[in-house]
N, C-alpha and C. Protein backbone atom coordinates (compact mmCIF):
# COMPACT_ATOMS: atom_id res chain seq x y z
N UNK A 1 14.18 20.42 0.68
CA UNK A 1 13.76 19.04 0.92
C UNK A 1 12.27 19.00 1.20
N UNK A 2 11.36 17.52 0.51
CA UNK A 2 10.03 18.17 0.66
C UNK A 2 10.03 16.70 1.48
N UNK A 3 8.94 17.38 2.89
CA UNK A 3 8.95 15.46 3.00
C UNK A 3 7.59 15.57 3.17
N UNK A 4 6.92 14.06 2.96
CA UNK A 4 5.73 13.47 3.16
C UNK A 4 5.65 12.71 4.73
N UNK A 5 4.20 12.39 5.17
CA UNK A 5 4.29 11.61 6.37
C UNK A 5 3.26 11.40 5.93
N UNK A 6 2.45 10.24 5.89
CA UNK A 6 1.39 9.51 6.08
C UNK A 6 0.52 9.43 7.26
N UNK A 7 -0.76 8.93 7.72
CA UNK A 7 -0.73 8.34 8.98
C UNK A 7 -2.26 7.68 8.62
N UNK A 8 -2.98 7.14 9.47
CA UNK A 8 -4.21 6.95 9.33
C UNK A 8 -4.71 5.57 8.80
N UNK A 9 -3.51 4.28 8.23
CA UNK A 9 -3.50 3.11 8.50
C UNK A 9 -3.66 2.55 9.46
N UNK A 10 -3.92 1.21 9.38
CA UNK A 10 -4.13 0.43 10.43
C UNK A 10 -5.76 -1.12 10.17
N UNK A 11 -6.03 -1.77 10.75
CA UNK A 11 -6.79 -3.14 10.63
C UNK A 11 -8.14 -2.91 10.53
N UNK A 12 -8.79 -3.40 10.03
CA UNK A 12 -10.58 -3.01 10.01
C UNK A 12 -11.30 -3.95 9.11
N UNK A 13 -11.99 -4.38 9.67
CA UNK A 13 -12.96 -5.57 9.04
C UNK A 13 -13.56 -5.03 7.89
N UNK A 14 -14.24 -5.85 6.25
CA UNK A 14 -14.06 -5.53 5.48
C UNK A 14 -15.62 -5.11 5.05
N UNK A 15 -15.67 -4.29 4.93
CA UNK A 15 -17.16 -3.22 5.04
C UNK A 15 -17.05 -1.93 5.95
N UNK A 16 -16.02 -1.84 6.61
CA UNK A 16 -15.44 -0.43 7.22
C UNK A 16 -14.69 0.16 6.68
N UNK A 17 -14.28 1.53 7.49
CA UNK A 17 -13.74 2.86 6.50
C UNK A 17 -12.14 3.08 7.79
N UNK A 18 -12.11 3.71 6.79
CA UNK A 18 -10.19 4.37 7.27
C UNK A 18 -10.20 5.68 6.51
N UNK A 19 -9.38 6.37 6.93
CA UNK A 19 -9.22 8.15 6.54
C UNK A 19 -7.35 8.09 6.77
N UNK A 20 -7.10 7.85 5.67
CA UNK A 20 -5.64 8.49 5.31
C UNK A 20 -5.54 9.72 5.12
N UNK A 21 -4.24 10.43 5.60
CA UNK A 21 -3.70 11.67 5.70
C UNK A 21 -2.59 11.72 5.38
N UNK A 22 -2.19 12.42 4.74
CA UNK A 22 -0.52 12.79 4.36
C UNK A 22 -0.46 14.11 4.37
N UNK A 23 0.87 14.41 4.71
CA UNK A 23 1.51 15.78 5.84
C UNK A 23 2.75 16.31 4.63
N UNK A 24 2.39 17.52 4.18
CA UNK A 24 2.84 17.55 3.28
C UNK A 24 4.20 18.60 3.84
N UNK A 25 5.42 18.95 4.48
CA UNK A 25 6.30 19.96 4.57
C UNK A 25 7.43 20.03 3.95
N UNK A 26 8.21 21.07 3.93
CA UNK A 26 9.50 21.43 3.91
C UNK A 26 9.81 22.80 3.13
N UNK A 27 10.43 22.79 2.31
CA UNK A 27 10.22 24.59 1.87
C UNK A 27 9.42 24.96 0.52
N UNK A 28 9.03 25.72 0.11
CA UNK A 28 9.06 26.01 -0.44
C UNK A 28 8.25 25.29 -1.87
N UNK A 29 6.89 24.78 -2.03
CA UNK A 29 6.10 23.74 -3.10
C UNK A 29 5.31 23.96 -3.38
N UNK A 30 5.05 23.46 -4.70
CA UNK A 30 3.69 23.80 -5.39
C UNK A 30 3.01 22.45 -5.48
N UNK A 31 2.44 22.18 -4.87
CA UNK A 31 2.37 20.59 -5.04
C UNK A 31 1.00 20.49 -5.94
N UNK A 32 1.28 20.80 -7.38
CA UNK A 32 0.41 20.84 -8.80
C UNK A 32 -0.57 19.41 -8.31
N UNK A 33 0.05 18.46 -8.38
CA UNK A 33 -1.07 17.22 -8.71
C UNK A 33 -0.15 16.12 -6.88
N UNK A 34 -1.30 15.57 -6.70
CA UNK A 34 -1.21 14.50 -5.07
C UNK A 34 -1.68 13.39 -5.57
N UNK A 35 -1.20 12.00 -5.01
CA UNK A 35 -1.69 11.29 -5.78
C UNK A 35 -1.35 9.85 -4.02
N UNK A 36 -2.72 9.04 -4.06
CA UNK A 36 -2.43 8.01 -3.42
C UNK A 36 -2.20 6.79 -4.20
N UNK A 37 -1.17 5.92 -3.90
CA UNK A 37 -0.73 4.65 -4.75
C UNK A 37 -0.58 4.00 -3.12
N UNK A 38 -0.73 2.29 -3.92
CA UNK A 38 -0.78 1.11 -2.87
C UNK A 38 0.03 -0.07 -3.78
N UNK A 39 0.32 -0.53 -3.30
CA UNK A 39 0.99 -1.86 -3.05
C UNK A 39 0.93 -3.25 -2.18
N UNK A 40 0.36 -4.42 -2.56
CA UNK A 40 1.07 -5.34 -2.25
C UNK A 40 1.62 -6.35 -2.23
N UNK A 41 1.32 -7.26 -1.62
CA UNK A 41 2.63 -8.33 -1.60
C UNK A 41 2.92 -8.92 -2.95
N UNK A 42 3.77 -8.67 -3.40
CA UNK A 42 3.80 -9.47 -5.20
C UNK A 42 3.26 -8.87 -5.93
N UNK A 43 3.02 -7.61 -5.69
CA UNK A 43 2.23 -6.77 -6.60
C UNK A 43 3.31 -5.84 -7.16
N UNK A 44 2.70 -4.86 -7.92
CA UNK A 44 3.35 -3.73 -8.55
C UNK A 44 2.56 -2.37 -8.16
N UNK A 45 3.22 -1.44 -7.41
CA UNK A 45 2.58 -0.17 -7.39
C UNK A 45 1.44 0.00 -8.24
N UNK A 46 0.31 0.86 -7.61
CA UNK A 46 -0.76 0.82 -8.83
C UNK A 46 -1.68 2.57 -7.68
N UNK A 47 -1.70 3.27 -9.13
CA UNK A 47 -2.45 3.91 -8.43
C UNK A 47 -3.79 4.62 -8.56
N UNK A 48 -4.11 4.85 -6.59
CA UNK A 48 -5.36 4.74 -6.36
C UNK A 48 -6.66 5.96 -6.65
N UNK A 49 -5.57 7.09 -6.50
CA UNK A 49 -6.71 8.37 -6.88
C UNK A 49 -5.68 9.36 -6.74
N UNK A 50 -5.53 10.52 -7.77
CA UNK A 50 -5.37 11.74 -7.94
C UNK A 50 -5.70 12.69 -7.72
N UNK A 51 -5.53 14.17 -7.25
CA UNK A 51 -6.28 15.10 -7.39
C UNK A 51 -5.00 16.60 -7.72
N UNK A 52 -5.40 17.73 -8.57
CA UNK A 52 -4.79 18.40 -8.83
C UNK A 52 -4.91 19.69 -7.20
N UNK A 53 -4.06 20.40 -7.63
CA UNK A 53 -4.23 21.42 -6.04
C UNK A 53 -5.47 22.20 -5.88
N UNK A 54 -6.26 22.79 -6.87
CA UNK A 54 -7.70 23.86 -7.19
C UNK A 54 -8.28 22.34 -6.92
N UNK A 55 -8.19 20.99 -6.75
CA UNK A 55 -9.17 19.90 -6.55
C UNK A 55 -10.26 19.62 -8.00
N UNK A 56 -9.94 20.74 -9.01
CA UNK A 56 -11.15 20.47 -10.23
C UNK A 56 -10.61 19.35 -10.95
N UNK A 57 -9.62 18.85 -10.91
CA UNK A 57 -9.54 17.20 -11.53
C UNK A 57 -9.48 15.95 -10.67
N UNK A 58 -9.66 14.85 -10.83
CA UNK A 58 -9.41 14.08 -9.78
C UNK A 58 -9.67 12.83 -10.93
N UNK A 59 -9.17 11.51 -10.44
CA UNK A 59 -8.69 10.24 -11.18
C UNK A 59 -9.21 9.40 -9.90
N UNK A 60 -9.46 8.05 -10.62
CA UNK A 60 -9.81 6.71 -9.23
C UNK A 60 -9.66 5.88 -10.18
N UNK A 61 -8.82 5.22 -9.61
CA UNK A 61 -8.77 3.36 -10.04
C UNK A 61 -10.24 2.92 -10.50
N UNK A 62 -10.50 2.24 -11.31
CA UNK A 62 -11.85 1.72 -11.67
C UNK A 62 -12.23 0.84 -10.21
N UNK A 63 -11.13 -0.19 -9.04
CA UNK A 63 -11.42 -0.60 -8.18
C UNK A 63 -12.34 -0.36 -7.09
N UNK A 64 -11.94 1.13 -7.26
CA UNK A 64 -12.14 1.98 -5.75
C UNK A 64 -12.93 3.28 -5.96
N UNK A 65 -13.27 3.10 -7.47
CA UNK A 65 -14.53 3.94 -7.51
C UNK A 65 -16.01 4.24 -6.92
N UNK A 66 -16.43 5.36 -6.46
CA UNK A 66 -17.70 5.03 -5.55
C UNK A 66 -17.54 4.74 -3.95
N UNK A 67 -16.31 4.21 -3.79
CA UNK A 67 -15.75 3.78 -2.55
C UNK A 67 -14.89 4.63 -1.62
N UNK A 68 -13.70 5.44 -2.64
CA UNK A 68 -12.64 6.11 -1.85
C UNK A 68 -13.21 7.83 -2.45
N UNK A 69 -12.88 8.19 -1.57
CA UNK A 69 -12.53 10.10 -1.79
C UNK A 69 -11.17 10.65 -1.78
N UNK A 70 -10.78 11.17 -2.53
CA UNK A 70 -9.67 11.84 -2.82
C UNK A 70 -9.64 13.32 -2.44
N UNK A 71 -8.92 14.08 -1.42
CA UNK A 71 -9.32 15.81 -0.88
C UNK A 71 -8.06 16.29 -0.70
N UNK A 72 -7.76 17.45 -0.94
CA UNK A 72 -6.50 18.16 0.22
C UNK A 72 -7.04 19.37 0.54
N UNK A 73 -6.35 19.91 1.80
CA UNK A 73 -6.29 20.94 2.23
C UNK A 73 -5.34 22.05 2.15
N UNK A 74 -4.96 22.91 1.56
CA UNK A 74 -3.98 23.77 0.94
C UNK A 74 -3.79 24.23 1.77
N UNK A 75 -4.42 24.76 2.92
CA UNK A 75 -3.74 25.75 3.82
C UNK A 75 -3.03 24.75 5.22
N UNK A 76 -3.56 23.61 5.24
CA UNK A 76 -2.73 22.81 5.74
C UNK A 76 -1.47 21.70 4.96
N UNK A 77 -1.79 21.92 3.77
CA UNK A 77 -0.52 21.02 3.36
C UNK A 77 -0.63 19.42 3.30
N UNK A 78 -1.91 19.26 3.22
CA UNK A 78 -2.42 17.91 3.62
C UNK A 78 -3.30 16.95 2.76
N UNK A 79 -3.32 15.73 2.26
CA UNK A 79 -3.91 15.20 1.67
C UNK A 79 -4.87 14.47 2.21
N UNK A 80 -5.92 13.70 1.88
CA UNK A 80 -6.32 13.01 2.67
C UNK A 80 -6.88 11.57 1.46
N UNK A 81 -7.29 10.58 1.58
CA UNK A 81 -7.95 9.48 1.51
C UNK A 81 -9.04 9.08 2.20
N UNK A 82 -10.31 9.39 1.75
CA UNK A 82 -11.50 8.50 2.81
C UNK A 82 -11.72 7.30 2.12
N UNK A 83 -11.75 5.87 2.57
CA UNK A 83 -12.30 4.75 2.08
C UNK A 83 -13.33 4.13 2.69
N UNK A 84 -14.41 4.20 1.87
CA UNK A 84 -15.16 3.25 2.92
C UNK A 84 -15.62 2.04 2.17
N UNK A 85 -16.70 1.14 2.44
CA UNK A 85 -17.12 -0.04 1.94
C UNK A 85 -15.31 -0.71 1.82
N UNK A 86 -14.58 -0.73 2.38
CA UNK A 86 -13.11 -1.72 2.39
C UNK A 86 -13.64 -2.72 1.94
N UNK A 87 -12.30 -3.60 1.50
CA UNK A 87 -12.26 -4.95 1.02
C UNK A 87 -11.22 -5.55 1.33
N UNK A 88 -11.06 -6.90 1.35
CA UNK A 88 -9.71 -7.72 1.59
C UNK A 88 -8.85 -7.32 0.53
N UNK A 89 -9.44 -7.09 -0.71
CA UNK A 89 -8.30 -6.67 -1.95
C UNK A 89 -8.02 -5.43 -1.62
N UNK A 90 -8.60 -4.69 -0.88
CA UNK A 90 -7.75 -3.21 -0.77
C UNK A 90 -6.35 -3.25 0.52
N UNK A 91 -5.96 -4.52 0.98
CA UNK A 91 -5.12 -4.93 1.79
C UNK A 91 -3.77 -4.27 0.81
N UNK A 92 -2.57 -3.10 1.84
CA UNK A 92 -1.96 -3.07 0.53
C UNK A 92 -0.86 -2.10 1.59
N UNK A 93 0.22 -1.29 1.21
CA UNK A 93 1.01 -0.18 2.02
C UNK A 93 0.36 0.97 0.86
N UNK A 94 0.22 1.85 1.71
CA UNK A 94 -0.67 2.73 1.06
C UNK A 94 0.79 4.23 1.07
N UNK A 95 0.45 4.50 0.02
CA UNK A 95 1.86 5.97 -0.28
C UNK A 95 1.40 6.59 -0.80
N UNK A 96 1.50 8.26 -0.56
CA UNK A 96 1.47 9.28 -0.95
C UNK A 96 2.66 10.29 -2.07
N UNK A 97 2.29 10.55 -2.16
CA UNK A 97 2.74 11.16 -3.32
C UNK A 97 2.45 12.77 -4.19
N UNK A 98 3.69 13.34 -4.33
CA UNK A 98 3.27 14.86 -4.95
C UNK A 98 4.30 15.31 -5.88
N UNK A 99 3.39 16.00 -6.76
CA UNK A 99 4.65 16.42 -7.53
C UNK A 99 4.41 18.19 -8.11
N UNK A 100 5.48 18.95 -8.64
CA UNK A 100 4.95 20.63 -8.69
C UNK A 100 4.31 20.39 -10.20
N UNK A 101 4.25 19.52 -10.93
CA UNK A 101 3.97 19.90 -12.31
C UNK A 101 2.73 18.71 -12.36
N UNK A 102 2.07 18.90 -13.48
CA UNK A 102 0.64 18.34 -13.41
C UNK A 102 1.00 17.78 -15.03
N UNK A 103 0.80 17.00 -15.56
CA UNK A 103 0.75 16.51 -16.59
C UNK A 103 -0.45 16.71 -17.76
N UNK A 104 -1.33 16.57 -16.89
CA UNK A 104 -2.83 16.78 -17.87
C UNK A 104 -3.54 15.53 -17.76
N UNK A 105 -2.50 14.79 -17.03
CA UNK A 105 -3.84 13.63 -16.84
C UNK A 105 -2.97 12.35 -15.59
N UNK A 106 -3.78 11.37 -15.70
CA UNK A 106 -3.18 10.51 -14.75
C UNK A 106 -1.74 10.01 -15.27
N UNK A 107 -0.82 9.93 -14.00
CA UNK A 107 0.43 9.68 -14.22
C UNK A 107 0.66 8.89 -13.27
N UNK A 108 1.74 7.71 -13.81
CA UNK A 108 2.18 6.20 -13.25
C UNK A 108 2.86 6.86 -12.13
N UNK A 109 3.66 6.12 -11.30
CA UNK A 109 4.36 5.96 -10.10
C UNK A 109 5.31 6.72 -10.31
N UNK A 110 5.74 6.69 -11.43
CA UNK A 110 7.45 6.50 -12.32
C UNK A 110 7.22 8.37 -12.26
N UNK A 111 6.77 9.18 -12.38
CA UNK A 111 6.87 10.35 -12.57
C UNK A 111 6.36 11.15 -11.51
N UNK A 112 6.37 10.74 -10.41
CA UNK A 112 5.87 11.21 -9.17
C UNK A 112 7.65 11.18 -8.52
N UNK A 113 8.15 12.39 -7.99
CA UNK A 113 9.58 12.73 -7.67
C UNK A 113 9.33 12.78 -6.36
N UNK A 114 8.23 12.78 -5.20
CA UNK A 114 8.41 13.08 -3.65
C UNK A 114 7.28 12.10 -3.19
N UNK A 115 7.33 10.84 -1.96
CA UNK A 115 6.87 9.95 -1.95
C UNK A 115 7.13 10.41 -0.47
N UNK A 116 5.95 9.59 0.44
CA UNK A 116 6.29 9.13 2.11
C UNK A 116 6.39 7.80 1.94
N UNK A 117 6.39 7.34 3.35
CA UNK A 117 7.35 6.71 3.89
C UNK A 117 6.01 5.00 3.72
N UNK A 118 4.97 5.23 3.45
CA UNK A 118 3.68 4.53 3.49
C UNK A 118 3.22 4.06 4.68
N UNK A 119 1.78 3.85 4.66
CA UNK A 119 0.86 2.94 6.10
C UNK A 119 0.37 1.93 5.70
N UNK A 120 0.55 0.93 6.35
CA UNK A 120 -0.26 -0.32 6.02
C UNK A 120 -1.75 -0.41 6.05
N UNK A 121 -2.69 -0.54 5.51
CA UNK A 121 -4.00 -0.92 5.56
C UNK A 121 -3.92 -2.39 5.26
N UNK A 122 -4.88 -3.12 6.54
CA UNK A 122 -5.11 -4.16 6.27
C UNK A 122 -7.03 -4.48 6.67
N UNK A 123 -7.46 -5.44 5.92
CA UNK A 123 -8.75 -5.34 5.75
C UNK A 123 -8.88 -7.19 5.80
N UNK A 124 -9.77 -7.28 7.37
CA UNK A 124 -9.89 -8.20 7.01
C UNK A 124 -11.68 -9.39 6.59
N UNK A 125 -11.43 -10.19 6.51
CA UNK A 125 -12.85 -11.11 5.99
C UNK A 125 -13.24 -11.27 7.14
């Protein structure tokens, strides 16, 4: 069983930063490609940045380009998200995501097999 935990959501006026983390355990993973996706209200999953495990590929939403960092830490098991310059449109439940096989390039929601539980980011005007 692989589980995810998130943490590092939470409220911040919109020109400030937040640092998401996701906690990657359970037995036994190769976690090939990590990926942060958001959501909200009336929306459809959409996602925000990629990175493979060696970190030499990485993907960003055209949104949140320039803005967010995408990192993990292998010997901790850990992903992270830095955002800064926020926006009210980046208001959203923010989820993590991993999977052992890497595709070769960015991949939708739909093919990501181990998800947490998500944090809310909210950003306000």
């Amino acid at each position: 069983q692989v589980q995810l935990v998130e943490s590092g959501g939470g409220l911040v006026q919109a020109g400030g930063s937040l640092r998401l983390s996701c906690a990657v355990s359970g037995r036994s993973f190769n976690s090939a490609v990590s990926g942060w996706f958001r959501q909200a209200p009336g929306k459809e999953r959409e996602c925000v940045a990629e990175v493979t495990k060696n970190g030499a590929w990485t993907y960003y939403a055209d949104s949140v380009k320039g803005r967010f960092t995408i990192s993990r830490d292998n010997a901790k098991n850990t992903v992270y998200l830095q955002m800064n310059s926020l926006k009210p449109e980046d208001t959203a439940v923010y989820y993590c995501a991993v999977d052992n096989v890497w595709s070769g390039g960015p991949a939708p929601a739909s093919e990501y097999p181990y998800w947490g539980q998500g944090t809310q980011v909210t950003v306000s005007s």
